[in-house]
N, C-alpha and C. Protein backbone atom coordinates (compact mmCIF):
# COMPACT_ATOMS: atom_id res chain seq x y z
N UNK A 1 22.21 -34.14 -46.86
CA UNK A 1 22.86 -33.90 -48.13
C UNK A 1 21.80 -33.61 -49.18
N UNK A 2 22.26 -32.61 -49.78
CA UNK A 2 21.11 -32.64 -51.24
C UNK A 2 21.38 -33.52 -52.52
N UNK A 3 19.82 -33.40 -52.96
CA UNK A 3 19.72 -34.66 -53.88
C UNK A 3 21.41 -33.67 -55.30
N UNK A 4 21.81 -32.35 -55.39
CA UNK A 4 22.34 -32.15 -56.26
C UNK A 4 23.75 -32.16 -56.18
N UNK A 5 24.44 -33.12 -54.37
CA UNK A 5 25.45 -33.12 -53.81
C UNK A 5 25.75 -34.51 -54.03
N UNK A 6 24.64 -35.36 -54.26
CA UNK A 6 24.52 -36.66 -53.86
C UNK A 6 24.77 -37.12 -55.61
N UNK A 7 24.14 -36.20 -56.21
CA UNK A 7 24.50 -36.76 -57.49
C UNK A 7 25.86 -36.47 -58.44
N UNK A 8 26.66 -34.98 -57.58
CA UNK A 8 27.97 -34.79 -58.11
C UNK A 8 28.89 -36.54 -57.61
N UNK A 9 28.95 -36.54 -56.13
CA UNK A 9 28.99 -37.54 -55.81
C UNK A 9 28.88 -39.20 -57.01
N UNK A 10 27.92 -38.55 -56.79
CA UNK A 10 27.71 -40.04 -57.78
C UNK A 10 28.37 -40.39 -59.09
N UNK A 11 28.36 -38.87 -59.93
CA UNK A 11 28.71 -38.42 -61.20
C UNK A 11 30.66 -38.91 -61.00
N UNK A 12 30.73 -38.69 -59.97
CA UNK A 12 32.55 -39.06 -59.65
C UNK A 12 32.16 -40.70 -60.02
N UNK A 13 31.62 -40.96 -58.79
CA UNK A 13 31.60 -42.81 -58.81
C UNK A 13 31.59 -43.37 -60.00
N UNK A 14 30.68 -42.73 -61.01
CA UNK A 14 30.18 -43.93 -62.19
C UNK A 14 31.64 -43.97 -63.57
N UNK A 15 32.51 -42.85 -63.00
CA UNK A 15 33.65 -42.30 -63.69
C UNK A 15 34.67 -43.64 -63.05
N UNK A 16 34.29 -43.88 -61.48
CA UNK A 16 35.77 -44.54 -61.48
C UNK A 16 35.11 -45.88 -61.31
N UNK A 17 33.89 -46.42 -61.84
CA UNK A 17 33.71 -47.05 -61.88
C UNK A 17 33.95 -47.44 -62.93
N UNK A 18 34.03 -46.93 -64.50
CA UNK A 18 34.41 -47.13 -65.75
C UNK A 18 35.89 -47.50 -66.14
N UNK A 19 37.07 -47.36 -65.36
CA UNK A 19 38.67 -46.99 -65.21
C UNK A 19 38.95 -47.26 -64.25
N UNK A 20 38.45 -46.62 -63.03
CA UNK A 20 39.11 -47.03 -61.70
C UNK A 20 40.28 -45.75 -61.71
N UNK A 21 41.02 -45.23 -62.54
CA UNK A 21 41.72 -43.87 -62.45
C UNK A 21 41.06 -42.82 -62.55
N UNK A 22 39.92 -42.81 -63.11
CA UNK A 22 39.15 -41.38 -62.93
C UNK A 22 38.33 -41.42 -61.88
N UNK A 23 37.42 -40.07 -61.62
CA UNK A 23 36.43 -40.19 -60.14
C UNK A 23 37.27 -40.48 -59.23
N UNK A 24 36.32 -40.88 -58.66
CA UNK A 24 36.61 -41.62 -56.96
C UNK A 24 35.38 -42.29 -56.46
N UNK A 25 35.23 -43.67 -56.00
CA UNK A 25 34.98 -44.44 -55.16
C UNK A 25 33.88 -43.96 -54.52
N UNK A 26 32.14 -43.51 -54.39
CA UNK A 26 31.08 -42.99 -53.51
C UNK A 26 31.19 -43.59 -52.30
N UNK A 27 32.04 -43.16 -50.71
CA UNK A 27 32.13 -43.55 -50.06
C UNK A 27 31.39 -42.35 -48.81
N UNK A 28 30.34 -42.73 -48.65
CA UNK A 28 29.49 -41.64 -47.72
C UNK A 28 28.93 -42.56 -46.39
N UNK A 29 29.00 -41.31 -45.49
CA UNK A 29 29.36 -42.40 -44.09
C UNK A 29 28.09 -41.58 -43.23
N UNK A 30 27.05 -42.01 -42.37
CA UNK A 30 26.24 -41.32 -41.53
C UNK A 30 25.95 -40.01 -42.09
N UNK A 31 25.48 -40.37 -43.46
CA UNK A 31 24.79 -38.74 -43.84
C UNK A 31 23.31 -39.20 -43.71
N UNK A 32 22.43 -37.50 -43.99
CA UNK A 32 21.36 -37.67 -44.11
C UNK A 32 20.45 -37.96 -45.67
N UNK A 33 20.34 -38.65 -46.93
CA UNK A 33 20.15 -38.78 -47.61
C UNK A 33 18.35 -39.17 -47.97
N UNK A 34 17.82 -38.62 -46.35
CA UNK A 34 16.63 -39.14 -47.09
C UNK A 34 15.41 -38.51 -47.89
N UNK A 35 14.84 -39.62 -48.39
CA UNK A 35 14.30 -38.59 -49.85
C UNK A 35 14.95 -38.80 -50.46
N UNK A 36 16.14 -39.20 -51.13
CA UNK A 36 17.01 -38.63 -52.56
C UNK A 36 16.38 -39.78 -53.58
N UNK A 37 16.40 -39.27 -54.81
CA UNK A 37 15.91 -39.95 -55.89
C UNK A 37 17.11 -40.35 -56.86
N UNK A 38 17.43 -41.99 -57.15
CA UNK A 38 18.56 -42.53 -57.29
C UNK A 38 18.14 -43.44 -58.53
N UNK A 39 16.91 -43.13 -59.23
CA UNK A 39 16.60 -44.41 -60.26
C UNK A 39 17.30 -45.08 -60.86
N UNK A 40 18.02 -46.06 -60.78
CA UNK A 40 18.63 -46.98 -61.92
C UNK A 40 20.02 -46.43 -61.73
N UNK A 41 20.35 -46.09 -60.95
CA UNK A 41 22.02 -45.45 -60.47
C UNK A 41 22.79 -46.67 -60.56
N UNK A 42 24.08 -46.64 -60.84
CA UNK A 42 24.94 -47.32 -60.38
C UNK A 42 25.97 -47.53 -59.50
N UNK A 43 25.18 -47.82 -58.17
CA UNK A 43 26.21 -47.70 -57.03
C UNK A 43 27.09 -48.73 -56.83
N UNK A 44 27.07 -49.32 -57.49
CA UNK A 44 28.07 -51.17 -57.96
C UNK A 44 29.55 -50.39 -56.84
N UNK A 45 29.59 -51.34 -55.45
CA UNK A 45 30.75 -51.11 -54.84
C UNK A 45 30.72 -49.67 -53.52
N UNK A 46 29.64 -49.05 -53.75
CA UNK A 46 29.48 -47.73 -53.35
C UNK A 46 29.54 -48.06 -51.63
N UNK A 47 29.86 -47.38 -50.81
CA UNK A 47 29.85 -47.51 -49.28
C UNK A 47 28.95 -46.38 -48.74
N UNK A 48 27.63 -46.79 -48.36
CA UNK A 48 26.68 -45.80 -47.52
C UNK A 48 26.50 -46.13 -46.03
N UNK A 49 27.60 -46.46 -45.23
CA UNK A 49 27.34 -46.84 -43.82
C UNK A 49 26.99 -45.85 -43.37
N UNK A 50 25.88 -46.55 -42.42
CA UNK A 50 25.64 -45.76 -41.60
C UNK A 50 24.47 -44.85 -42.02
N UNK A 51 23.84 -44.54 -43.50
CA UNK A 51 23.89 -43.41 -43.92
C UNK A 51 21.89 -43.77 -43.16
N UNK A 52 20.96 -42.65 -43.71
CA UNK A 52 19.88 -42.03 -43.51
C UNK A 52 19.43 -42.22 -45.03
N UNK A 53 18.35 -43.28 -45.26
CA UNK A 53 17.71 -43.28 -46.93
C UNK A 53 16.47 -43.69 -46.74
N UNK A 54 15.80 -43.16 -45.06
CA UNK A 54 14.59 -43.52 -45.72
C UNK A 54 13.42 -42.94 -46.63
N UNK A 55 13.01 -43.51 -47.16
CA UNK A 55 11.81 -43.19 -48.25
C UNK A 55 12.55 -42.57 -49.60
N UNK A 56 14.17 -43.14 -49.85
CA UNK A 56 14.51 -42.99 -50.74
C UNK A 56 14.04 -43.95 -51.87
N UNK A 57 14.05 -43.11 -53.13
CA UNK A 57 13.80 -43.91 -54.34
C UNK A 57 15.02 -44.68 -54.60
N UNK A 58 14.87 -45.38 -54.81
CA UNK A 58 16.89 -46.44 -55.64
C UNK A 58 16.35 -47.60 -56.28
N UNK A 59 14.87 -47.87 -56.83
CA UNK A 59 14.62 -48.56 -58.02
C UNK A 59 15.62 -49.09 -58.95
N UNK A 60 16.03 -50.01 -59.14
CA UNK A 60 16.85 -50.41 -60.36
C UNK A 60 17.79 -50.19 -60.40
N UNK A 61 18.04 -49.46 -59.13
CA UNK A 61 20.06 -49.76 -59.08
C UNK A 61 20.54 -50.83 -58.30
N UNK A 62 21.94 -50.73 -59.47
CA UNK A 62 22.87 -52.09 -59.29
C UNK A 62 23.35 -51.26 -58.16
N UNK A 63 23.27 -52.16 -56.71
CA UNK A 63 24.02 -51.98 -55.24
C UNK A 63 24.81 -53.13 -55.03
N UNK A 64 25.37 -54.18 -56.41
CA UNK A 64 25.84 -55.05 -56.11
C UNK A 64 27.60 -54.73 -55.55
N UNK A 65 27.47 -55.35 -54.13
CA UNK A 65 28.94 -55.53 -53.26
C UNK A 65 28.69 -53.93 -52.77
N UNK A 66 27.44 -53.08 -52.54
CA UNK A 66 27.33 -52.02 -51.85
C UNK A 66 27.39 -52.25 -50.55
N UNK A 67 27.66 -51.87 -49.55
CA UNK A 67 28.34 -51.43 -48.58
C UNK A 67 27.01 -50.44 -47.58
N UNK A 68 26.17 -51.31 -47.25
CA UNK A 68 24.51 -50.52 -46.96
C UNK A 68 24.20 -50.94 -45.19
N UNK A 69 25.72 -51.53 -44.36
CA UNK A 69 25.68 -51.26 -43.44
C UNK A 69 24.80 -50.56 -42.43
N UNK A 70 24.15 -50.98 -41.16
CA UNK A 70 23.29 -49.81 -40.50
C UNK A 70 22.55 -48.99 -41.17
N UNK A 71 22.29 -48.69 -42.13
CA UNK A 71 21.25 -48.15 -43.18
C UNK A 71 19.61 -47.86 -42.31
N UNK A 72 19.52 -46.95 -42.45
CA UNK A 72 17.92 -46.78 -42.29
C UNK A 72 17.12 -46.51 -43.47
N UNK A 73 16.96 -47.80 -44.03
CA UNK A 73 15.96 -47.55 -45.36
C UNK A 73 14.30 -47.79 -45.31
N UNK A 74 14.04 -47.07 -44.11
CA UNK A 74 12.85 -47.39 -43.62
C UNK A 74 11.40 -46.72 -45.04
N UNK A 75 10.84 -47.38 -45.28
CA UNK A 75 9.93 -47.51 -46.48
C UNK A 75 10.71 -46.83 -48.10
N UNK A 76 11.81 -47.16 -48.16
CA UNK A 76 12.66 -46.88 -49.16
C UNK A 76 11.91 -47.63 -50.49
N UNK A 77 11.81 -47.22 -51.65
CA UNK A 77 11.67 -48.02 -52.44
C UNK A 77 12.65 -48.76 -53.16
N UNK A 78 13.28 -49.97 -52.73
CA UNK A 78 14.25 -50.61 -54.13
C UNK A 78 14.11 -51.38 -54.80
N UNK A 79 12.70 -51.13 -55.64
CA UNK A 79 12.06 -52.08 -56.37
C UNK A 79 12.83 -52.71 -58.14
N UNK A 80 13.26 -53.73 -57.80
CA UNK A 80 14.08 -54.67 -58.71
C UNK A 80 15.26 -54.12 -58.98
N UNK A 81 15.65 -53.64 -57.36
CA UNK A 81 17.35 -53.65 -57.28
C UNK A 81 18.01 -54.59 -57.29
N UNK A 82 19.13 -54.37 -57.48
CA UNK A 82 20.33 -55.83 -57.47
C UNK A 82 21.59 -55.38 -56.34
N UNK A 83 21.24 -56.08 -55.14
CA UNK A 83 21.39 -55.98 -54.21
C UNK A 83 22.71 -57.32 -54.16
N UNK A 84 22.82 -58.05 -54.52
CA UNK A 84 23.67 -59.52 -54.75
C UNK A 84 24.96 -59.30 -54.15
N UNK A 85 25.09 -59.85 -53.15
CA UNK A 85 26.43 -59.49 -52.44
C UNK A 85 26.73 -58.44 -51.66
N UNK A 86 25.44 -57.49 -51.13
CA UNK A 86 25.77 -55.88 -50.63
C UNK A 86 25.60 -57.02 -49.03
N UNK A 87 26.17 -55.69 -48.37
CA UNK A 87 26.01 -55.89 -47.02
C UNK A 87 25.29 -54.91 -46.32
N UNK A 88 24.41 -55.88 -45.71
CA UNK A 88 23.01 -54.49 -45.19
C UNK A 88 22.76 -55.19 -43.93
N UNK A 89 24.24 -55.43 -43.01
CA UNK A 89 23.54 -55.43 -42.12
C UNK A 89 23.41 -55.15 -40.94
N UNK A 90 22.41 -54.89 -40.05
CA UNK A 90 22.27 -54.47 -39.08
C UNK A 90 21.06 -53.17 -39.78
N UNK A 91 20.67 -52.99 -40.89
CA UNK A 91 19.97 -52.39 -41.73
C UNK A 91 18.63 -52.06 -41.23
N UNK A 92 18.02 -51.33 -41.29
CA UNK A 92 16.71 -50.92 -40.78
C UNK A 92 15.80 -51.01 -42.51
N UNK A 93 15.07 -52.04 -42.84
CA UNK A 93 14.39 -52.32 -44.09
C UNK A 93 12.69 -52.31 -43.99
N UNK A 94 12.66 -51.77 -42.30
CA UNK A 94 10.87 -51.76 -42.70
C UNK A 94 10.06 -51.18 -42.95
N UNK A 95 9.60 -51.76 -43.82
CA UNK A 95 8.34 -51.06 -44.88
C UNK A 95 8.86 -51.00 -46.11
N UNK A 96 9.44 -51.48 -46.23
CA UNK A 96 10.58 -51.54 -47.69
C UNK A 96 10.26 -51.81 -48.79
N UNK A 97 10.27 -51.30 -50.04
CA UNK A 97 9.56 -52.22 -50.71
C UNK A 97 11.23 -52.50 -51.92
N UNK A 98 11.14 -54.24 -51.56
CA UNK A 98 12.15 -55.15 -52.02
C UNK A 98 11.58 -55.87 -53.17
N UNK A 99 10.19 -55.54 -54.00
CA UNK A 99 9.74 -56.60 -55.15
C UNK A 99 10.55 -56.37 -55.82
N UNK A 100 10.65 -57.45 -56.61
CA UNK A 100 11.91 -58.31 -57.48
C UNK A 100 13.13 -57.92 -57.25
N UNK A 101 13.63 -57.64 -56.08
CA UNK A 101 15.33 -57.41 -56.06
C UNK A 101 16.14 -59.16 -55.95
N UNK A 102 17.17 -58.44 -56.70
CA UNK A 102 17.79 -59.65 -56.35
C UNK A 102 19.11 -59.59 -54.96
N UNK A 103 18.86 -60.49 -54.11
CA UNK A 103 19.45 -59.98 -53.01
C UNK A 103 20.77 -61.51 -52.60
N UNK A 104 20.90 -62.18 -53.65
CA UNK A 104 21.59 -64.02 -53.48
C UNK A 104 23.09 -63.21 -53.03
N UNK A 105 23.47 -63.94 -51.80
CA UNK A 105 24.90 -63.54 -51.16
C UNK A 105 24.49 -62.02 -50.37
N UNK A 106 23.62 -61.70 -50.26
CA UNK A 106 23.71 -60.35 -49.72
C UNK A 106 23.80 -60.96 -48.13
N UNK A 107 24.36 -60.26 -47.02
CA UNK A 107 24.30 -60.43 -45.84
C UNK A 107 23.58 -59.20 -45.02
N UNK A 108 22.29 -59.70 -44.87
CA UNK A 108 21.62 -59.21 -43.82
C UNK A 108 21.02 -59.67 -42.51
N UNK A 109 22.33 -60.09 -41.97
CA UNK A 109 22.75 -60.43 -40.40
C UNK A 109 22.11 -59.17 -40.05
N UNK A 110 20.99 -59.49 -38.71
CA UNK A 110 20.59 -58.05 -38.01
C UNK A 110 19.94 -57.20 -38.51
N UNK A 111 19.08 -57.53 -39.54
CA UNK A 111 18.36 -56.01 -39.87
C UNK A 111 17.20 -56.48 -40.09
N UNK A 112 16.59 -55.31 -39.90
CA UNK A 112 14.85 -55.98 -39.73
C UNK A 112 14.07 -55.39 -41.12
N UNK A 113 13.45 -56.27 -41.63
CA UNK A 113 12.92 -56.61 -42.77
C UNK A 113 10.75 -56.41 -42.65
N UNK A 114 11.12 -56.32 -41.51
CA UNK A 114 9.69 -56.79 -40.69
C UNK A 114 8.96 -55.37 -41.82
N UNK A 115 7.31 -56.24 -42.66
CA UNK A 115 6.69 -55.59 -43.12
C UNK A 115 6.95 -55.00 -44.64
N UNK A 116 8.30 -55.62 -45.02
CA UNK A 116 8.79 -55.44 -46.12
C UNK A 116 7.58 -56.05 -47.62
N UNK A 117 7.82 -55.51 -48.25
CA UNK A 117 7.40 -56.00 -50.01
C UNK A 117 8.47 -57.15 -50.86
N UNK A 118 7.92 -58.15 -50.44
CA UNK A 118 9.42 -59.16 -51.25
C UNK A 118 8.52 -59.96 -52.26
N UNK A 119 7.74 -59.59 -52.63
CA UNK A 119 6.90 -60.27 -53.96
C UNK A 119 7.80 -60.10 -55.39
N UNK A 120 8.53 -61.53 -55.70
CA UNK A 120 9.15 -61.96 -57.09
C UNK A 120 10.96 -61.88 -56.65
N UNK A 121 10.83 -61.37 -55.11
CA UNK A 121 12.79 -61.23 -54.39
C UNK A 121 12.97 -62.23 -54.73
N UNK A 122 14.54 -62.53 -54.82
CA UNK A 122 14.99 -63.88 -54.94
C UNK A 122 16.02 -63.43 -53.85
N UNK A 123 15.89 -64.30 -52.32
CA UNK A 123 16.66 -64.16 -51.67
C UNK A 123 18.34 -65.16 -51.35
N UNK A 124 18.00 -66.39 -52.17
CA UNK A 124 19.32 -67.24 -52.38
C UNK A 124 19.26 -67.16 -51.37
N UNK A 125 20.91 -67.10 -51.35
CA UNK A 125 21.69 -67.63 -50.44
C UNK A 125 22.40 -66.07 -49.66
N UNK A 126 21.19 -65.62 -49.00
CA UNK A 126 21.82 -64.29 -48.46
C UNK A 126 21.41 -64.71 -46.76
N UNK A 127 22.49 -64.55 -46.59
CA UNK A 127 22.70 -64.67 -44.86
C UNK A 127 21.72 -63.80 -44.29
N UNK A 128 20.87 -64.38 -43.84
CA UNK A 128 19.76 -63.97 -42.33
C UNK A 128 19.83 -64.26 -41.39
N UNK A 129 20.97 -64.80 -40.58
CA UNK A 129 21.11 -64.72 -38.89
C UNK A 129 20.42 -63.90 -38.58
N UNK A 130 19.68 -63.75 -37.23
CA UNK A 130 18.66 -62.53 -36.73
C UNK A 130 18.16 -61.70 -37.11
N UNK A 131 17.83 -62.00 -38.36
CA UNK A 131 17.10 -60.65 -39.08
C UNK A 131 15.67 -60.86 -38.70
N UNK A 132 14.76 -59.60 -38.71
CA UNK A 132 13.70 -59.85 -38.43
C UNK A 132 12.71 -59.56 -39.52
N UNK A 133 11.22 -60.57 -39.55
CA UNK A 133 11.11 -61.03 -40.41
C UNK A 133 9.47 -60.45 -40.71
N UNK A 134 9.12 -60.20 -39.33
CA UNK A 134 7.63 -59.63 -38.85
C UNK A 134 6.87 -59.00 -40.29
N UNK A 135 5.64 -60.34 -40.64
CA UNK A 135 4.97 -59.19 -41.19
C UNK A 135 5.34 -59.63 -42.54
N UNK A 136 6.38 -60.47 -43.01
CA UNK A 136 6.87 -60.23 -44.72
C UNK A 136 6.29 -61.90 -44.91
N UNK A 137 5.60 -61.46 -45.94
CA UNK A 137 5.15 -63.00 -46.67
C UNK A 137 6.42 -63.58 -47.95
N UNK A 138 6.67 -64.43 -47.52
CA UNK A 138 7.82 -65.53 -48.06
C UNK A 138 7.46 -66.06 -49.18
N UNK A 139 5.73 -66.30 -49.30
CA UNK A 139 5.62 -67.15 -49.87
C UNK A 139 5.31 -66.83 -51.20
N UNK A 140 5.74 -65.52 -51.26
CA UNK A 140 5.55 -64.43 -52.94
C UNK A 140 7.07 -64.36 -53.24
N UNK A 141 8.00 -64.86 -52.89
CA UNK A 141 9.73 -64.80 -53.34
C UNK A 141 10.46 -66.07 -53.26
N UNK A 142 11.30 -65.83 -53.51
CA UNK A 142 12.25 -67.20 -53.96
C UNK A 142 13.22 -67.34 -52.75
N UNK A 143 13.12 -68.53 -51.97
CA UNK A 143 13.75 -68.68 -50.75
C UNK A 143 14.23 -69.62 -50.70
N UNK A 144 14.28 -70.26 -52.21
CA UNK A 144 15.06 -71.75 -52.15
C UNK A 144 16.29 -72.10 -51.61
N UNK A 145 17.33 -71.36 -51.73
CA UNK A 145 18.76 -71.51 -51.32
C UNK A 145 18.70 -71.06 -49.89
N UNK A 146 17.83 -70.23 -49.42
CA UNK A 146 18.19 -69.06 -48.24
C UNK A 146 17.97 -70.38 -46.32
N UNK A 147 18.63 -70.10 -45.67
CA UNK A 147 18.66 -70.86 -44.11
C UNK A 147 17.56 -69.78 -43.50
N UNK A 148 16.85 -69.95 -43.18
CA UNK A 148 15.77 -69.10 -42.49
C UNK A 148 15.58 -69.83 -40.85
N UNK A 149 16.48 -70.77 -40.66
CA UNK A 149 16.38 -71.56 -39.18
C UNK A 149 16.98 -70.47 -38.06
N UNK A 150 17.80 -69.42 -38.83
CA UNK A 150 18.11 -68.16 -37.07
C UNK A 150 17.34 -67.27 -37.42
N UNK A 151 16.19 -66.97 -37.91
CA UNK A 151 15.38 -65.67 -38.24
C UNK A 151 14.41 -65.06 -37.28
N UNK A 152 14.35 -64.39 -36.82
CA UNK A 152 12.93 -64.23 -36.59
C UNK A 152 12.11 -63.10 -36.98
N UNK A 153 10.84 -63.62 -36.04
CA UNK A 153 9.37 -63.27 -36.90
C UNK A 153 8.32 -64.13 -36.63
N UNK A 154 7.15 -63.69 -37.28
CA UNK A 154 6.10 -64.24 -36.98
C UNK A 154 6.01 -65.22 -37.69
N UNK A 155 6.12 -67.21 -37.59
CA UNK A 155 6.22 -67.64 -38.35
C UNK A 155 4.97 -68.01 -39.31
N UNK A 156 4.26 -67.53 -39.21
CA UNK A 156 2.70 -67.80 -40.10
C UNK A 156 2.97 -67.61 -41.51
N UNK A 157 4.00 -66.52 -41.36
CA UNK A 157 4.08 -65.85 -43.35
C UNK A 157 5.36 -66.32 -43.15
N UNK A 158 6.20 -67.50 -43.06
CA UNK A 158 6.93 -68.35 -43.71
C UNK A 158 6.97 -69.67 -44.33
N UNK A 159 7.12 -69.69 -45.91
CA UNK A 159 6.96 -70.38 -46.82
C UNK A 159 6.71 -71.58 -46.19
N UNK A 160 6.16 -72.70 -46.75
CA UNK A 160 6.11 -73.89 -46.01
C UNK A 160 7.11 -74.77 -46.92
């Protein structure tokens, strides 16, 4: 998809995100999106299963209750996104860079994280059943709320 398809797209969403009667709902399923530049977007609710974003920019967008399923956001930047409640999982996140997102309630059951940037994340209380962890130092983010007992990874770079 092009970055000028992705943003009509979007230009709908942020409409029915204002009303809910105008636009329509950004619901994009196994596209190719990668590369697209998304700074500070508001995908609040948006559904990208499945989709192709790696080495996308999405800095500072609200993805809160996004829908980021199977995702390949392999070295994506979503630096101090708000991620809070999205579901990413089964997600491909490595090389990611996650500094300061906020990610509390997000469920990332299954997706590998391994090598990620989480310096200032606040991961709460976001479900990590089997996510993998390889490689990401813990001990630069906020992991107070988070169960890290089904994770794996190398445990050396987990917080003590």
């Amino acid at each position: 998809m092009t970055q000028q398809k992705f943003d009509e797209i979007m230009e709908k969403h942020a409409k029915w995100l204002e009303s809910r009667f105008d636009g329509e709902r950004a619901d994009i399923c196994n596209e190719n999106l990668g590369g697209i530049i998304a700074i500070a977007y508001n995908l609040c609710g948006a559904s990208l299963r499945g989709c192709d974003l790696s080495y996308c920019n999405l800095s500072m967008c609200n993805l809160v209750g996004a829908n980021l399923a199977g995702c390949d956001l392999l070295g994506a930047d979503l630096y101090a996104a708000d991620l809070r409640d999205a579901i990413l999982c089964g997600a491909n996140l490595y090389g990611a860079n996650l500094e300061r997102c906020m990610l509390d309630g997000a469920d990332l059951r299954g997706s590998n994280l391994g090598g990620a940037k989480v310096c200032g994340t606040v991961f709460g209380a976001a479900r990590m059943d089997g996510a993998c962890l390889s490689g990401v130092n813990l001990r630069v983010a906020n992991i107070s709320k988070t169960d890290l007992r089904y994770v794996r990874g190398d445990p050396d770079y987990y917080a003590q």
